[in-house]
C-alpha atoms as a PDB file:
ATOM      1  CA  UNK A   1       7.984  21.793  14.636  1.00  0.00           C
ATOM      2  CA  UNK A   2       6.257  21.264  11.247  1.00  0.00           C
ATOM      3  CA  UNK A   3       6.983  17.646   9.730  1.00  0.00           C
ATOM      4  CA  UNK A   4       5.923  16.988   6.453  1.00  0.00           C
ATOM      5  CA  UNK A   5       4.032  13.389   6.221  1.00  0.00           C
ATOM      6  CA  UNK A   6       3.707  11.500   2.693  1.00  0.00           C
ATOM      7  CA  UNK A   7       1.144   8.780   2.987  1.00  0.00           C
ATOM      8  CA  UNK A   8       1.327   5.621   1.201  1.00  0.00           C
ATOM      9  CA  UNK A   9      -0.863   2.681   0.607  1.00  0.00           C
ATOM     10  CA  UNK A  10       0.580  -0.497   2.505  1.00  0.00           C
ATOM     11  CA  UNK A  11       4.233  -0.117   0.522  1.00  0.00           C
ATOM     12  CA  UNK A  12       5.782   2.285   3.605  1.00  0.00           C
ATOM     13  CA  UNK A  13       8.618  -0.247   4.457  1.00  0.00           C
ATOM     14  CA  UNK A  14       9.349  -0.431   0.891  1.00  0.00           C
ATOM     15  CA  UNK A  15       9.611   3.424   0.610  1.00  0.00           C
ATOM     16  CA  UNK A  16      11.888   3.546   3.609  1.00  0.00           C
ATOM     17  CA  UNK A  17      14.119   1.162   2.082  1.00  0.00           C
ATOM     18  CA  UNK A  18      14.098   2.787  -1.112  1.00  0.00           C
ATOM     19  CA  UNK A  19      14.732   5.881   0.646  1.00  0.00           C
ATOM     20  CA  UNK A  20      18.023   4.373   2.790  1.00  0.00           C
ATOM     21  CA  UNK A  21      19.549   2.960   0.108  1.00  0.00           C
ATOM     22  CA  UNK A  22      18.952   5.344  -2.725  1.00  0.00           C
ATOM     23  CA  UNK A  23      20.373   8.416  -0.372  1.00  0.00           C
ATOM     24  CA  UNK A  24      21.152   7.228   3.021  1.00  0.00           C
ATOM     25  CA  UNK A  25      17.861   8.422   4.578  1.00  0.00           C
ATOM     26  CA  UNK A  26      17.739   7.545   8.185  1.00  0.00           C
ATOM     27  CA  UNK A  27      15.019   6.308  10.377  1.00  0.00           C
ATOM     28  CA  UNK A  28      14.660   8.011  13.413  1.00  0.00           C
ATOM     29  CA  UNK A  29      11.163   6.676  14.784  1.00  0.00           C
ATOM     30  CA  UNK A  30       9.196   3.535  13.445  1.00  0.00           C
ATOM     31  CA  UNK A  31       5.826   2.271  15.064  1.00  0.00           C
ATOM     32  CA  UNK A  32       3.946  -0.809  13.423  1.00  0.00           C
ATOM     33  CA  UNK A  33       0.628  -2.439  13.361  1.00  0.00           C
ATOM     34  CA  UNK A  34       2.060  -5.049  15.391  1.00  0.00           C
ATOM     35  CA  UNK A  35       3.033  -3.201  18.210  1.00  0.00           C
ATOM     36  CA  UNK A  36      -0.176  -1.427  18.519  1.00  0.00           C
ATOM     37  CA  UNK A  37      -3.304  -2.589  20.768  1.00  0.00           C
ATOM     38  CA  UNK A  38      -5.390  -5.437  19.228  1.00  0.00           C
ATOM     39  CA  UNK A  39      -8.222  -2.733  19.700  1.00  0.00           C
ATOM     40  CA  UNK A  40      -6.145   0.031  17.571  1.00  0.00           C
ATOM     41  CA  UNK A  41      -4.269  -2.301  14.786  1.00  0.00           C
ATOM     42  CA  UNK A  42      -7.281  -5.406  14.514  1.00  0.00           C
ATOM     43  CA  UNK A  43      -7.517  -5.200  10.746  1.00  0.00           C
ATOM     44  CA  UNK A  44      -3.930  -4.029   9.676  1.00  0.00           C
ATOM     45  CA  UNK A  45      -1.095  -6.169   8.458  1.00  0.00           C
ATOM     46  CA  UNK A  46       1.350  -6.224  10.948  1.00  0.00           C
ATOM     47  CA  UNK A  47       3.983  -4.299   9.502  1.00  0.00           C
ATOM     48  CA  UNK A  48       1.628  -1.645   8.757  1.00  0.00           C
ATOM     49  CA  UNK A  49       3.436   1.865   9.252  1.00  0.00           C
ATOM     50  CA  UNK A  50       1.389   3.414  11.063  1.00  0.00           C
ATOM     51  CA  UNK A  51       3.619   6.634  11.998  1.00  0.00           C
ATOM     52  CA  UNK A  52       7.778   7.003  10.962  1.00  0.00           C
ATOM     53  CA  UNK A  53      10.120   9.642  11.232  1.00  0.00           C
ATOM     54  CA  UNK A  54      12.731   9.492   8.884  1.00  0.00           C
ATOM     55  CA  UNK A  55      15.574  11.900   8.267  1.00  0.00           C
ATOM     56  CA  UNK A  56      15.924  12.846   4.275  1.00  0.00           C
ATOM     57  CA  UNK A  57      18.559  14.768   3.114  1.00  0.00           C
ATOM     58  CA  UNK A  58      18.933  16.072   6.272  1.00  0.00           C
ATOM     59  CA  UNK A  59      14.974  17.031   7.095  1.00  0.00           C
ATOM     60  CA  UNK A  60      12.773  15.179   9.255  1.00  0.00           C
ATOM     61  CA  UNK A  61       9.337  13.959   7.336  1.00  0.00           C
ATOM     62  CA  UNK A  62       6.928  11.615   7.951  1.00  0.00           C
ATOM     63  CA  UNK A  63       6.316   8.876   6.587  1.00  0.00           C
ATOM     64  CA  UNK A  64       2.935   6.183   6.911  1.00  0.00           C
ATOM     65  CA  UNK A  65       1.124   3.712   5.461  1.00  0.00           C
ATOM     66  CA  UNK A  66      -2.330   5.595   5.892  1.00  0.00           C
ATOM     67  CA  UNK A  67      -5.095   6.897   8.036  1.00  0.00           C
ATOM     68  CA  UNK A  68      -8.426   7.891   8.640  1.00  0.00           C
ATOM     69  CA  UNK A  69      -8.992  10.842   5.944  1.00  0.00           C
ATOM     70  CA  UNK A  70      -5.894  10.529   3.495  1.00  0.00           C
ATOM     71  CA  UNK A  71      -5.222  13.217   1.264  1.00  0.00           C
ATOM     72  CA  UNK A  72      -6.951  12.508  -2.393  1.00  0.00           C
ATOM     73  CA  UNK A  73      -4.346  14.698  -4.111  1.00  0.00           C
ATOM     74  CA  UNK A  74      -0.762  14.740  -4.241  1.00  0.00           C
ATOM     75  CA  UNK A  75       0.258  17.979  -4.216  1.00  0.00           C
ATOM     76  CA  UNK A  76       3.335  18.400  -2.921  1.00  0.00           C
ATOM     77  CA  UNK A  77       7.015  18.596  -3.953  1.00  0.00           C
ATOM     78  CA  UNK A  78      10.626  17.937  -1.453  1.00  0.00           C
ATOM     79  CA  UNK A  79      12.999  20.879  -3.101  1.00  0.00           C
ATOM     80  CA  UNK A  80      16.657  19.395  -2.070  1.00  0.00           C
ATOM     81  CA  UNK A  81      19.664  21.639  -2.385  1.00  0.00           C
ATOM     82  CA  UNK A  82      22.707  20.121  -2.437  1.00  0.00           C
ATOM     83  CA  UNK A  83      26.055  21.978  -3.133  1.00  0.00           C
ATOM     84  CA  UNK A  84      27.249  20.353  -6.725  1.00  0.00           C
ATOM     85  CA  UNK A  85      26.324  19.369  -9.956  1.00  0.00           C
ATOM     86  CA  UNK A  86      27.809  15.728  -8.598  1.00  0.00           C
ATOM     87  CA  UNK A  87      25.547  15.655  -5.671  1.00  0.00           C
ATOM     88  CA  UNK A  88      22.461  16.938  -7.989  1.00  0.00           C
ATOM     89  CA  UNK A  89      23.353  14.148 -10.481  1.00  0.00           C
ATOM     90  CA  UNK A  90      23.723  11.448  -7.679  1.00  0.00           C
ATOM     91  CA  UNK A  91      20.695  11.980  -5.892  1.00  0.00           C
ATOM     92  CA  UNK A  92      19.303  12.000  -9.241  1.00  0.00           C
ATOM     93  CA  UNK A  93      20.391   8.714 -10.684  1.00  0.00           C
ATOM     94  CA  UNK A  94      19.465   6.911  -7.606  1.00  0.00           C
ATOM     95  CA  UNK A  95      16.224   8.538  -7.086  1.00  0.00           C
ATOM     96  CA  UNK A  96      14.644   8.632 -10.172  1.00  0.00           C
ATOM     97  CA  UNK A  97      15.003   5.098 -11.032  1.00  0.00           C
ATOM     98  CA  UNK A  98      11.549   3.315 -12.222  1.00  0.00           C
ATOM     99  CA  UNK A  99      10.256   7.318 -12.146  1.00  0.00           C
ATOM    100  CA  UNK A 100       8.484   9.723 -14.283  1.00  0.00           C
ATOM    101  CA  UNK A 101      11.462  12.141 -14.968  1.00  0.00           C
ATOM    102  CA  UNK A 102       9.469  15.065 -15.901  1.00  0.00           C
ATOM    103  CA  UNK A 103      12.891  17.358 -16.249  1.00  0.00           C
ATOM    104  CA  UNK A 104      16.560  15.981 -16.916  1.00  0.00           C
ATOM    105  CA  UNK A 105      19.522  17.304 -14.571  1.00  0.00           C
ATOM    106  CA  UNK A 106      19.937  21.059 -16.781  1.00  0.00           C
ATOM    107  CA  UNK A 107      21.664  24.357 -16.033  1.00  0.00           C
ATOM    108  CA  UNK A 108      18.779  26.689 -15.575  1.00  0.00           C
ATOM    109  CA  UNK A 109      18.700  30.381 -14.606  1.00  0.00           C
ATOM    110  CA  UNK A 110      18.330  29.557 -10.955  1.00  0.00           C
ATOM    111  CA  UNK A 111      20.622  27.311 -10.812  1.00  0.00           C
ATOM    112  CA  UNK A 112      23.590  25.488 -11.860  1.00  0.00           C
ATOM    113  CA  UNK A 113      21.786  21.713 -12.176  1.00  0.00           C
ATOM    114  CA  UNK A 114      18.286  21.046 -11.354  1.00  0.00           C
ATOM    115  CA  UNK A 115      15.973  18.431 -11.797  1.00  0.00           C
ATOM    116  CA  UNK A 116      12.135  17.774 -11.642  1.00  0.00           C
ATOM    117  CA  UNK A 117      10.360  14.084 -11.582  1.00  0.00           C
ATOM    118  CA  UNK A 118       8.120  12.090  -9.731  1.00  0.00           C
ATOM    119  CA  UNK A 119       9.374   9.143  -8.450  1.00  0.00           C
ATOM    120  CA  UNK A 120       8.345   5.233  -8.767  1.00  0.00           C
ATOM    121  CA  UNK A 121       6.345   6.356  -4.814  1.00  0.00           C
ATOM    122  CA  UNK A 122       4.737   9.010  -6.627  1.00  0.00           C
ATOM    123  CA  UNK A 123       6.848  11.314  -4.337  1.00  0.00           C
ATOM    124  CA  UNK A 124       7.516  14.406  -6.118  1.00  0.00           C
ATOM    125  CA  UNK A 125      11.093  15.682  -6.250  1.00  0.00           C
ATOM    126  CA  UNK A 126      12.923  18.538  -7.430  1.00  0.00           C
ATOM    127  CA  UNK A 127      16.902  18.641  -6.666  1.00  0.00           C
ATOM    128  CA  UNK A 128      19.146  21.433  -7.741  1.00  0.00           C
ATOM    129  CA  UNK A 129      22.345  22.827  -6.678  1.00  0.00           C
ATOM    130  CA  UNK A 130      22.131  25.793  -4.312  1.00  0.00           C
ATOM    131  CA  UNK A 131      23.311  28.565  -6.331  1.00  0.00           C
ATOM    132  CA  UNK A 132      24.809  29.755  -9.937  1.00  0.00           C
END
């Protein structure tokens, strides 16, 4: 199984919250600093995420606040398709709020709505509906 993990910067709980509320995302695993061994969580906060899986439009990722090498780029993107131009504009609205909307909900040739921006996380989205 291939998960994709997103790390963050000591704001994880915040993302996940983000997440639940802005689209219903769903945590299915959570471990914390706190429930670590001293000798494994010493110098983290205790609510430190330090592994999550958490169920996004219907895909399992990852999500932490950090670890030993993490990435110095972020160069990824979560493609969503959802079935209408509702859904598109939805997940939109509630997503991109405090973002950098780099693309507005539009009918391109691909597809009926789509959308491209990076959100307040610096998570990268693009959402579109799944076919003309």
């Amino acid at each position: 199984m291939l998960i994709p993990t997103i790390h963050f910067n000591g704001n994880c709980n915040e993302v996940i919250e983000f997440y639940k509320q802005a689209v219903g995302a769903e945590v299915q695993t959570i471990a914390y600093a706190k429930d670590a061994p001293p000798e494994v969580s010493a110098e983290m906060p205790p609510n430190f995420v330090m592994f999550s899986e958490v169920k996004i439009f219907s895909t399992t990722v990852s999500l932490t606040d950090g670890c030993e090498n993490p990435p110095t780029e972020n160069n990824h993107t979560f493609m969503v398709m959802l079935e209408t131009k509702e859904d598109v504009i939805s997940a939109f609205e509630k997503l991109s709020i405090g973002s950098k909307v780099h693309d507005i909900p539009q009918e391109v040739f691909w597809a009926n709505l789509w959308c491209n921006f990076t959100d307040k996380f610096g998570v990268n989205w693009q959402i579109m509906t799944r076919s003309m």
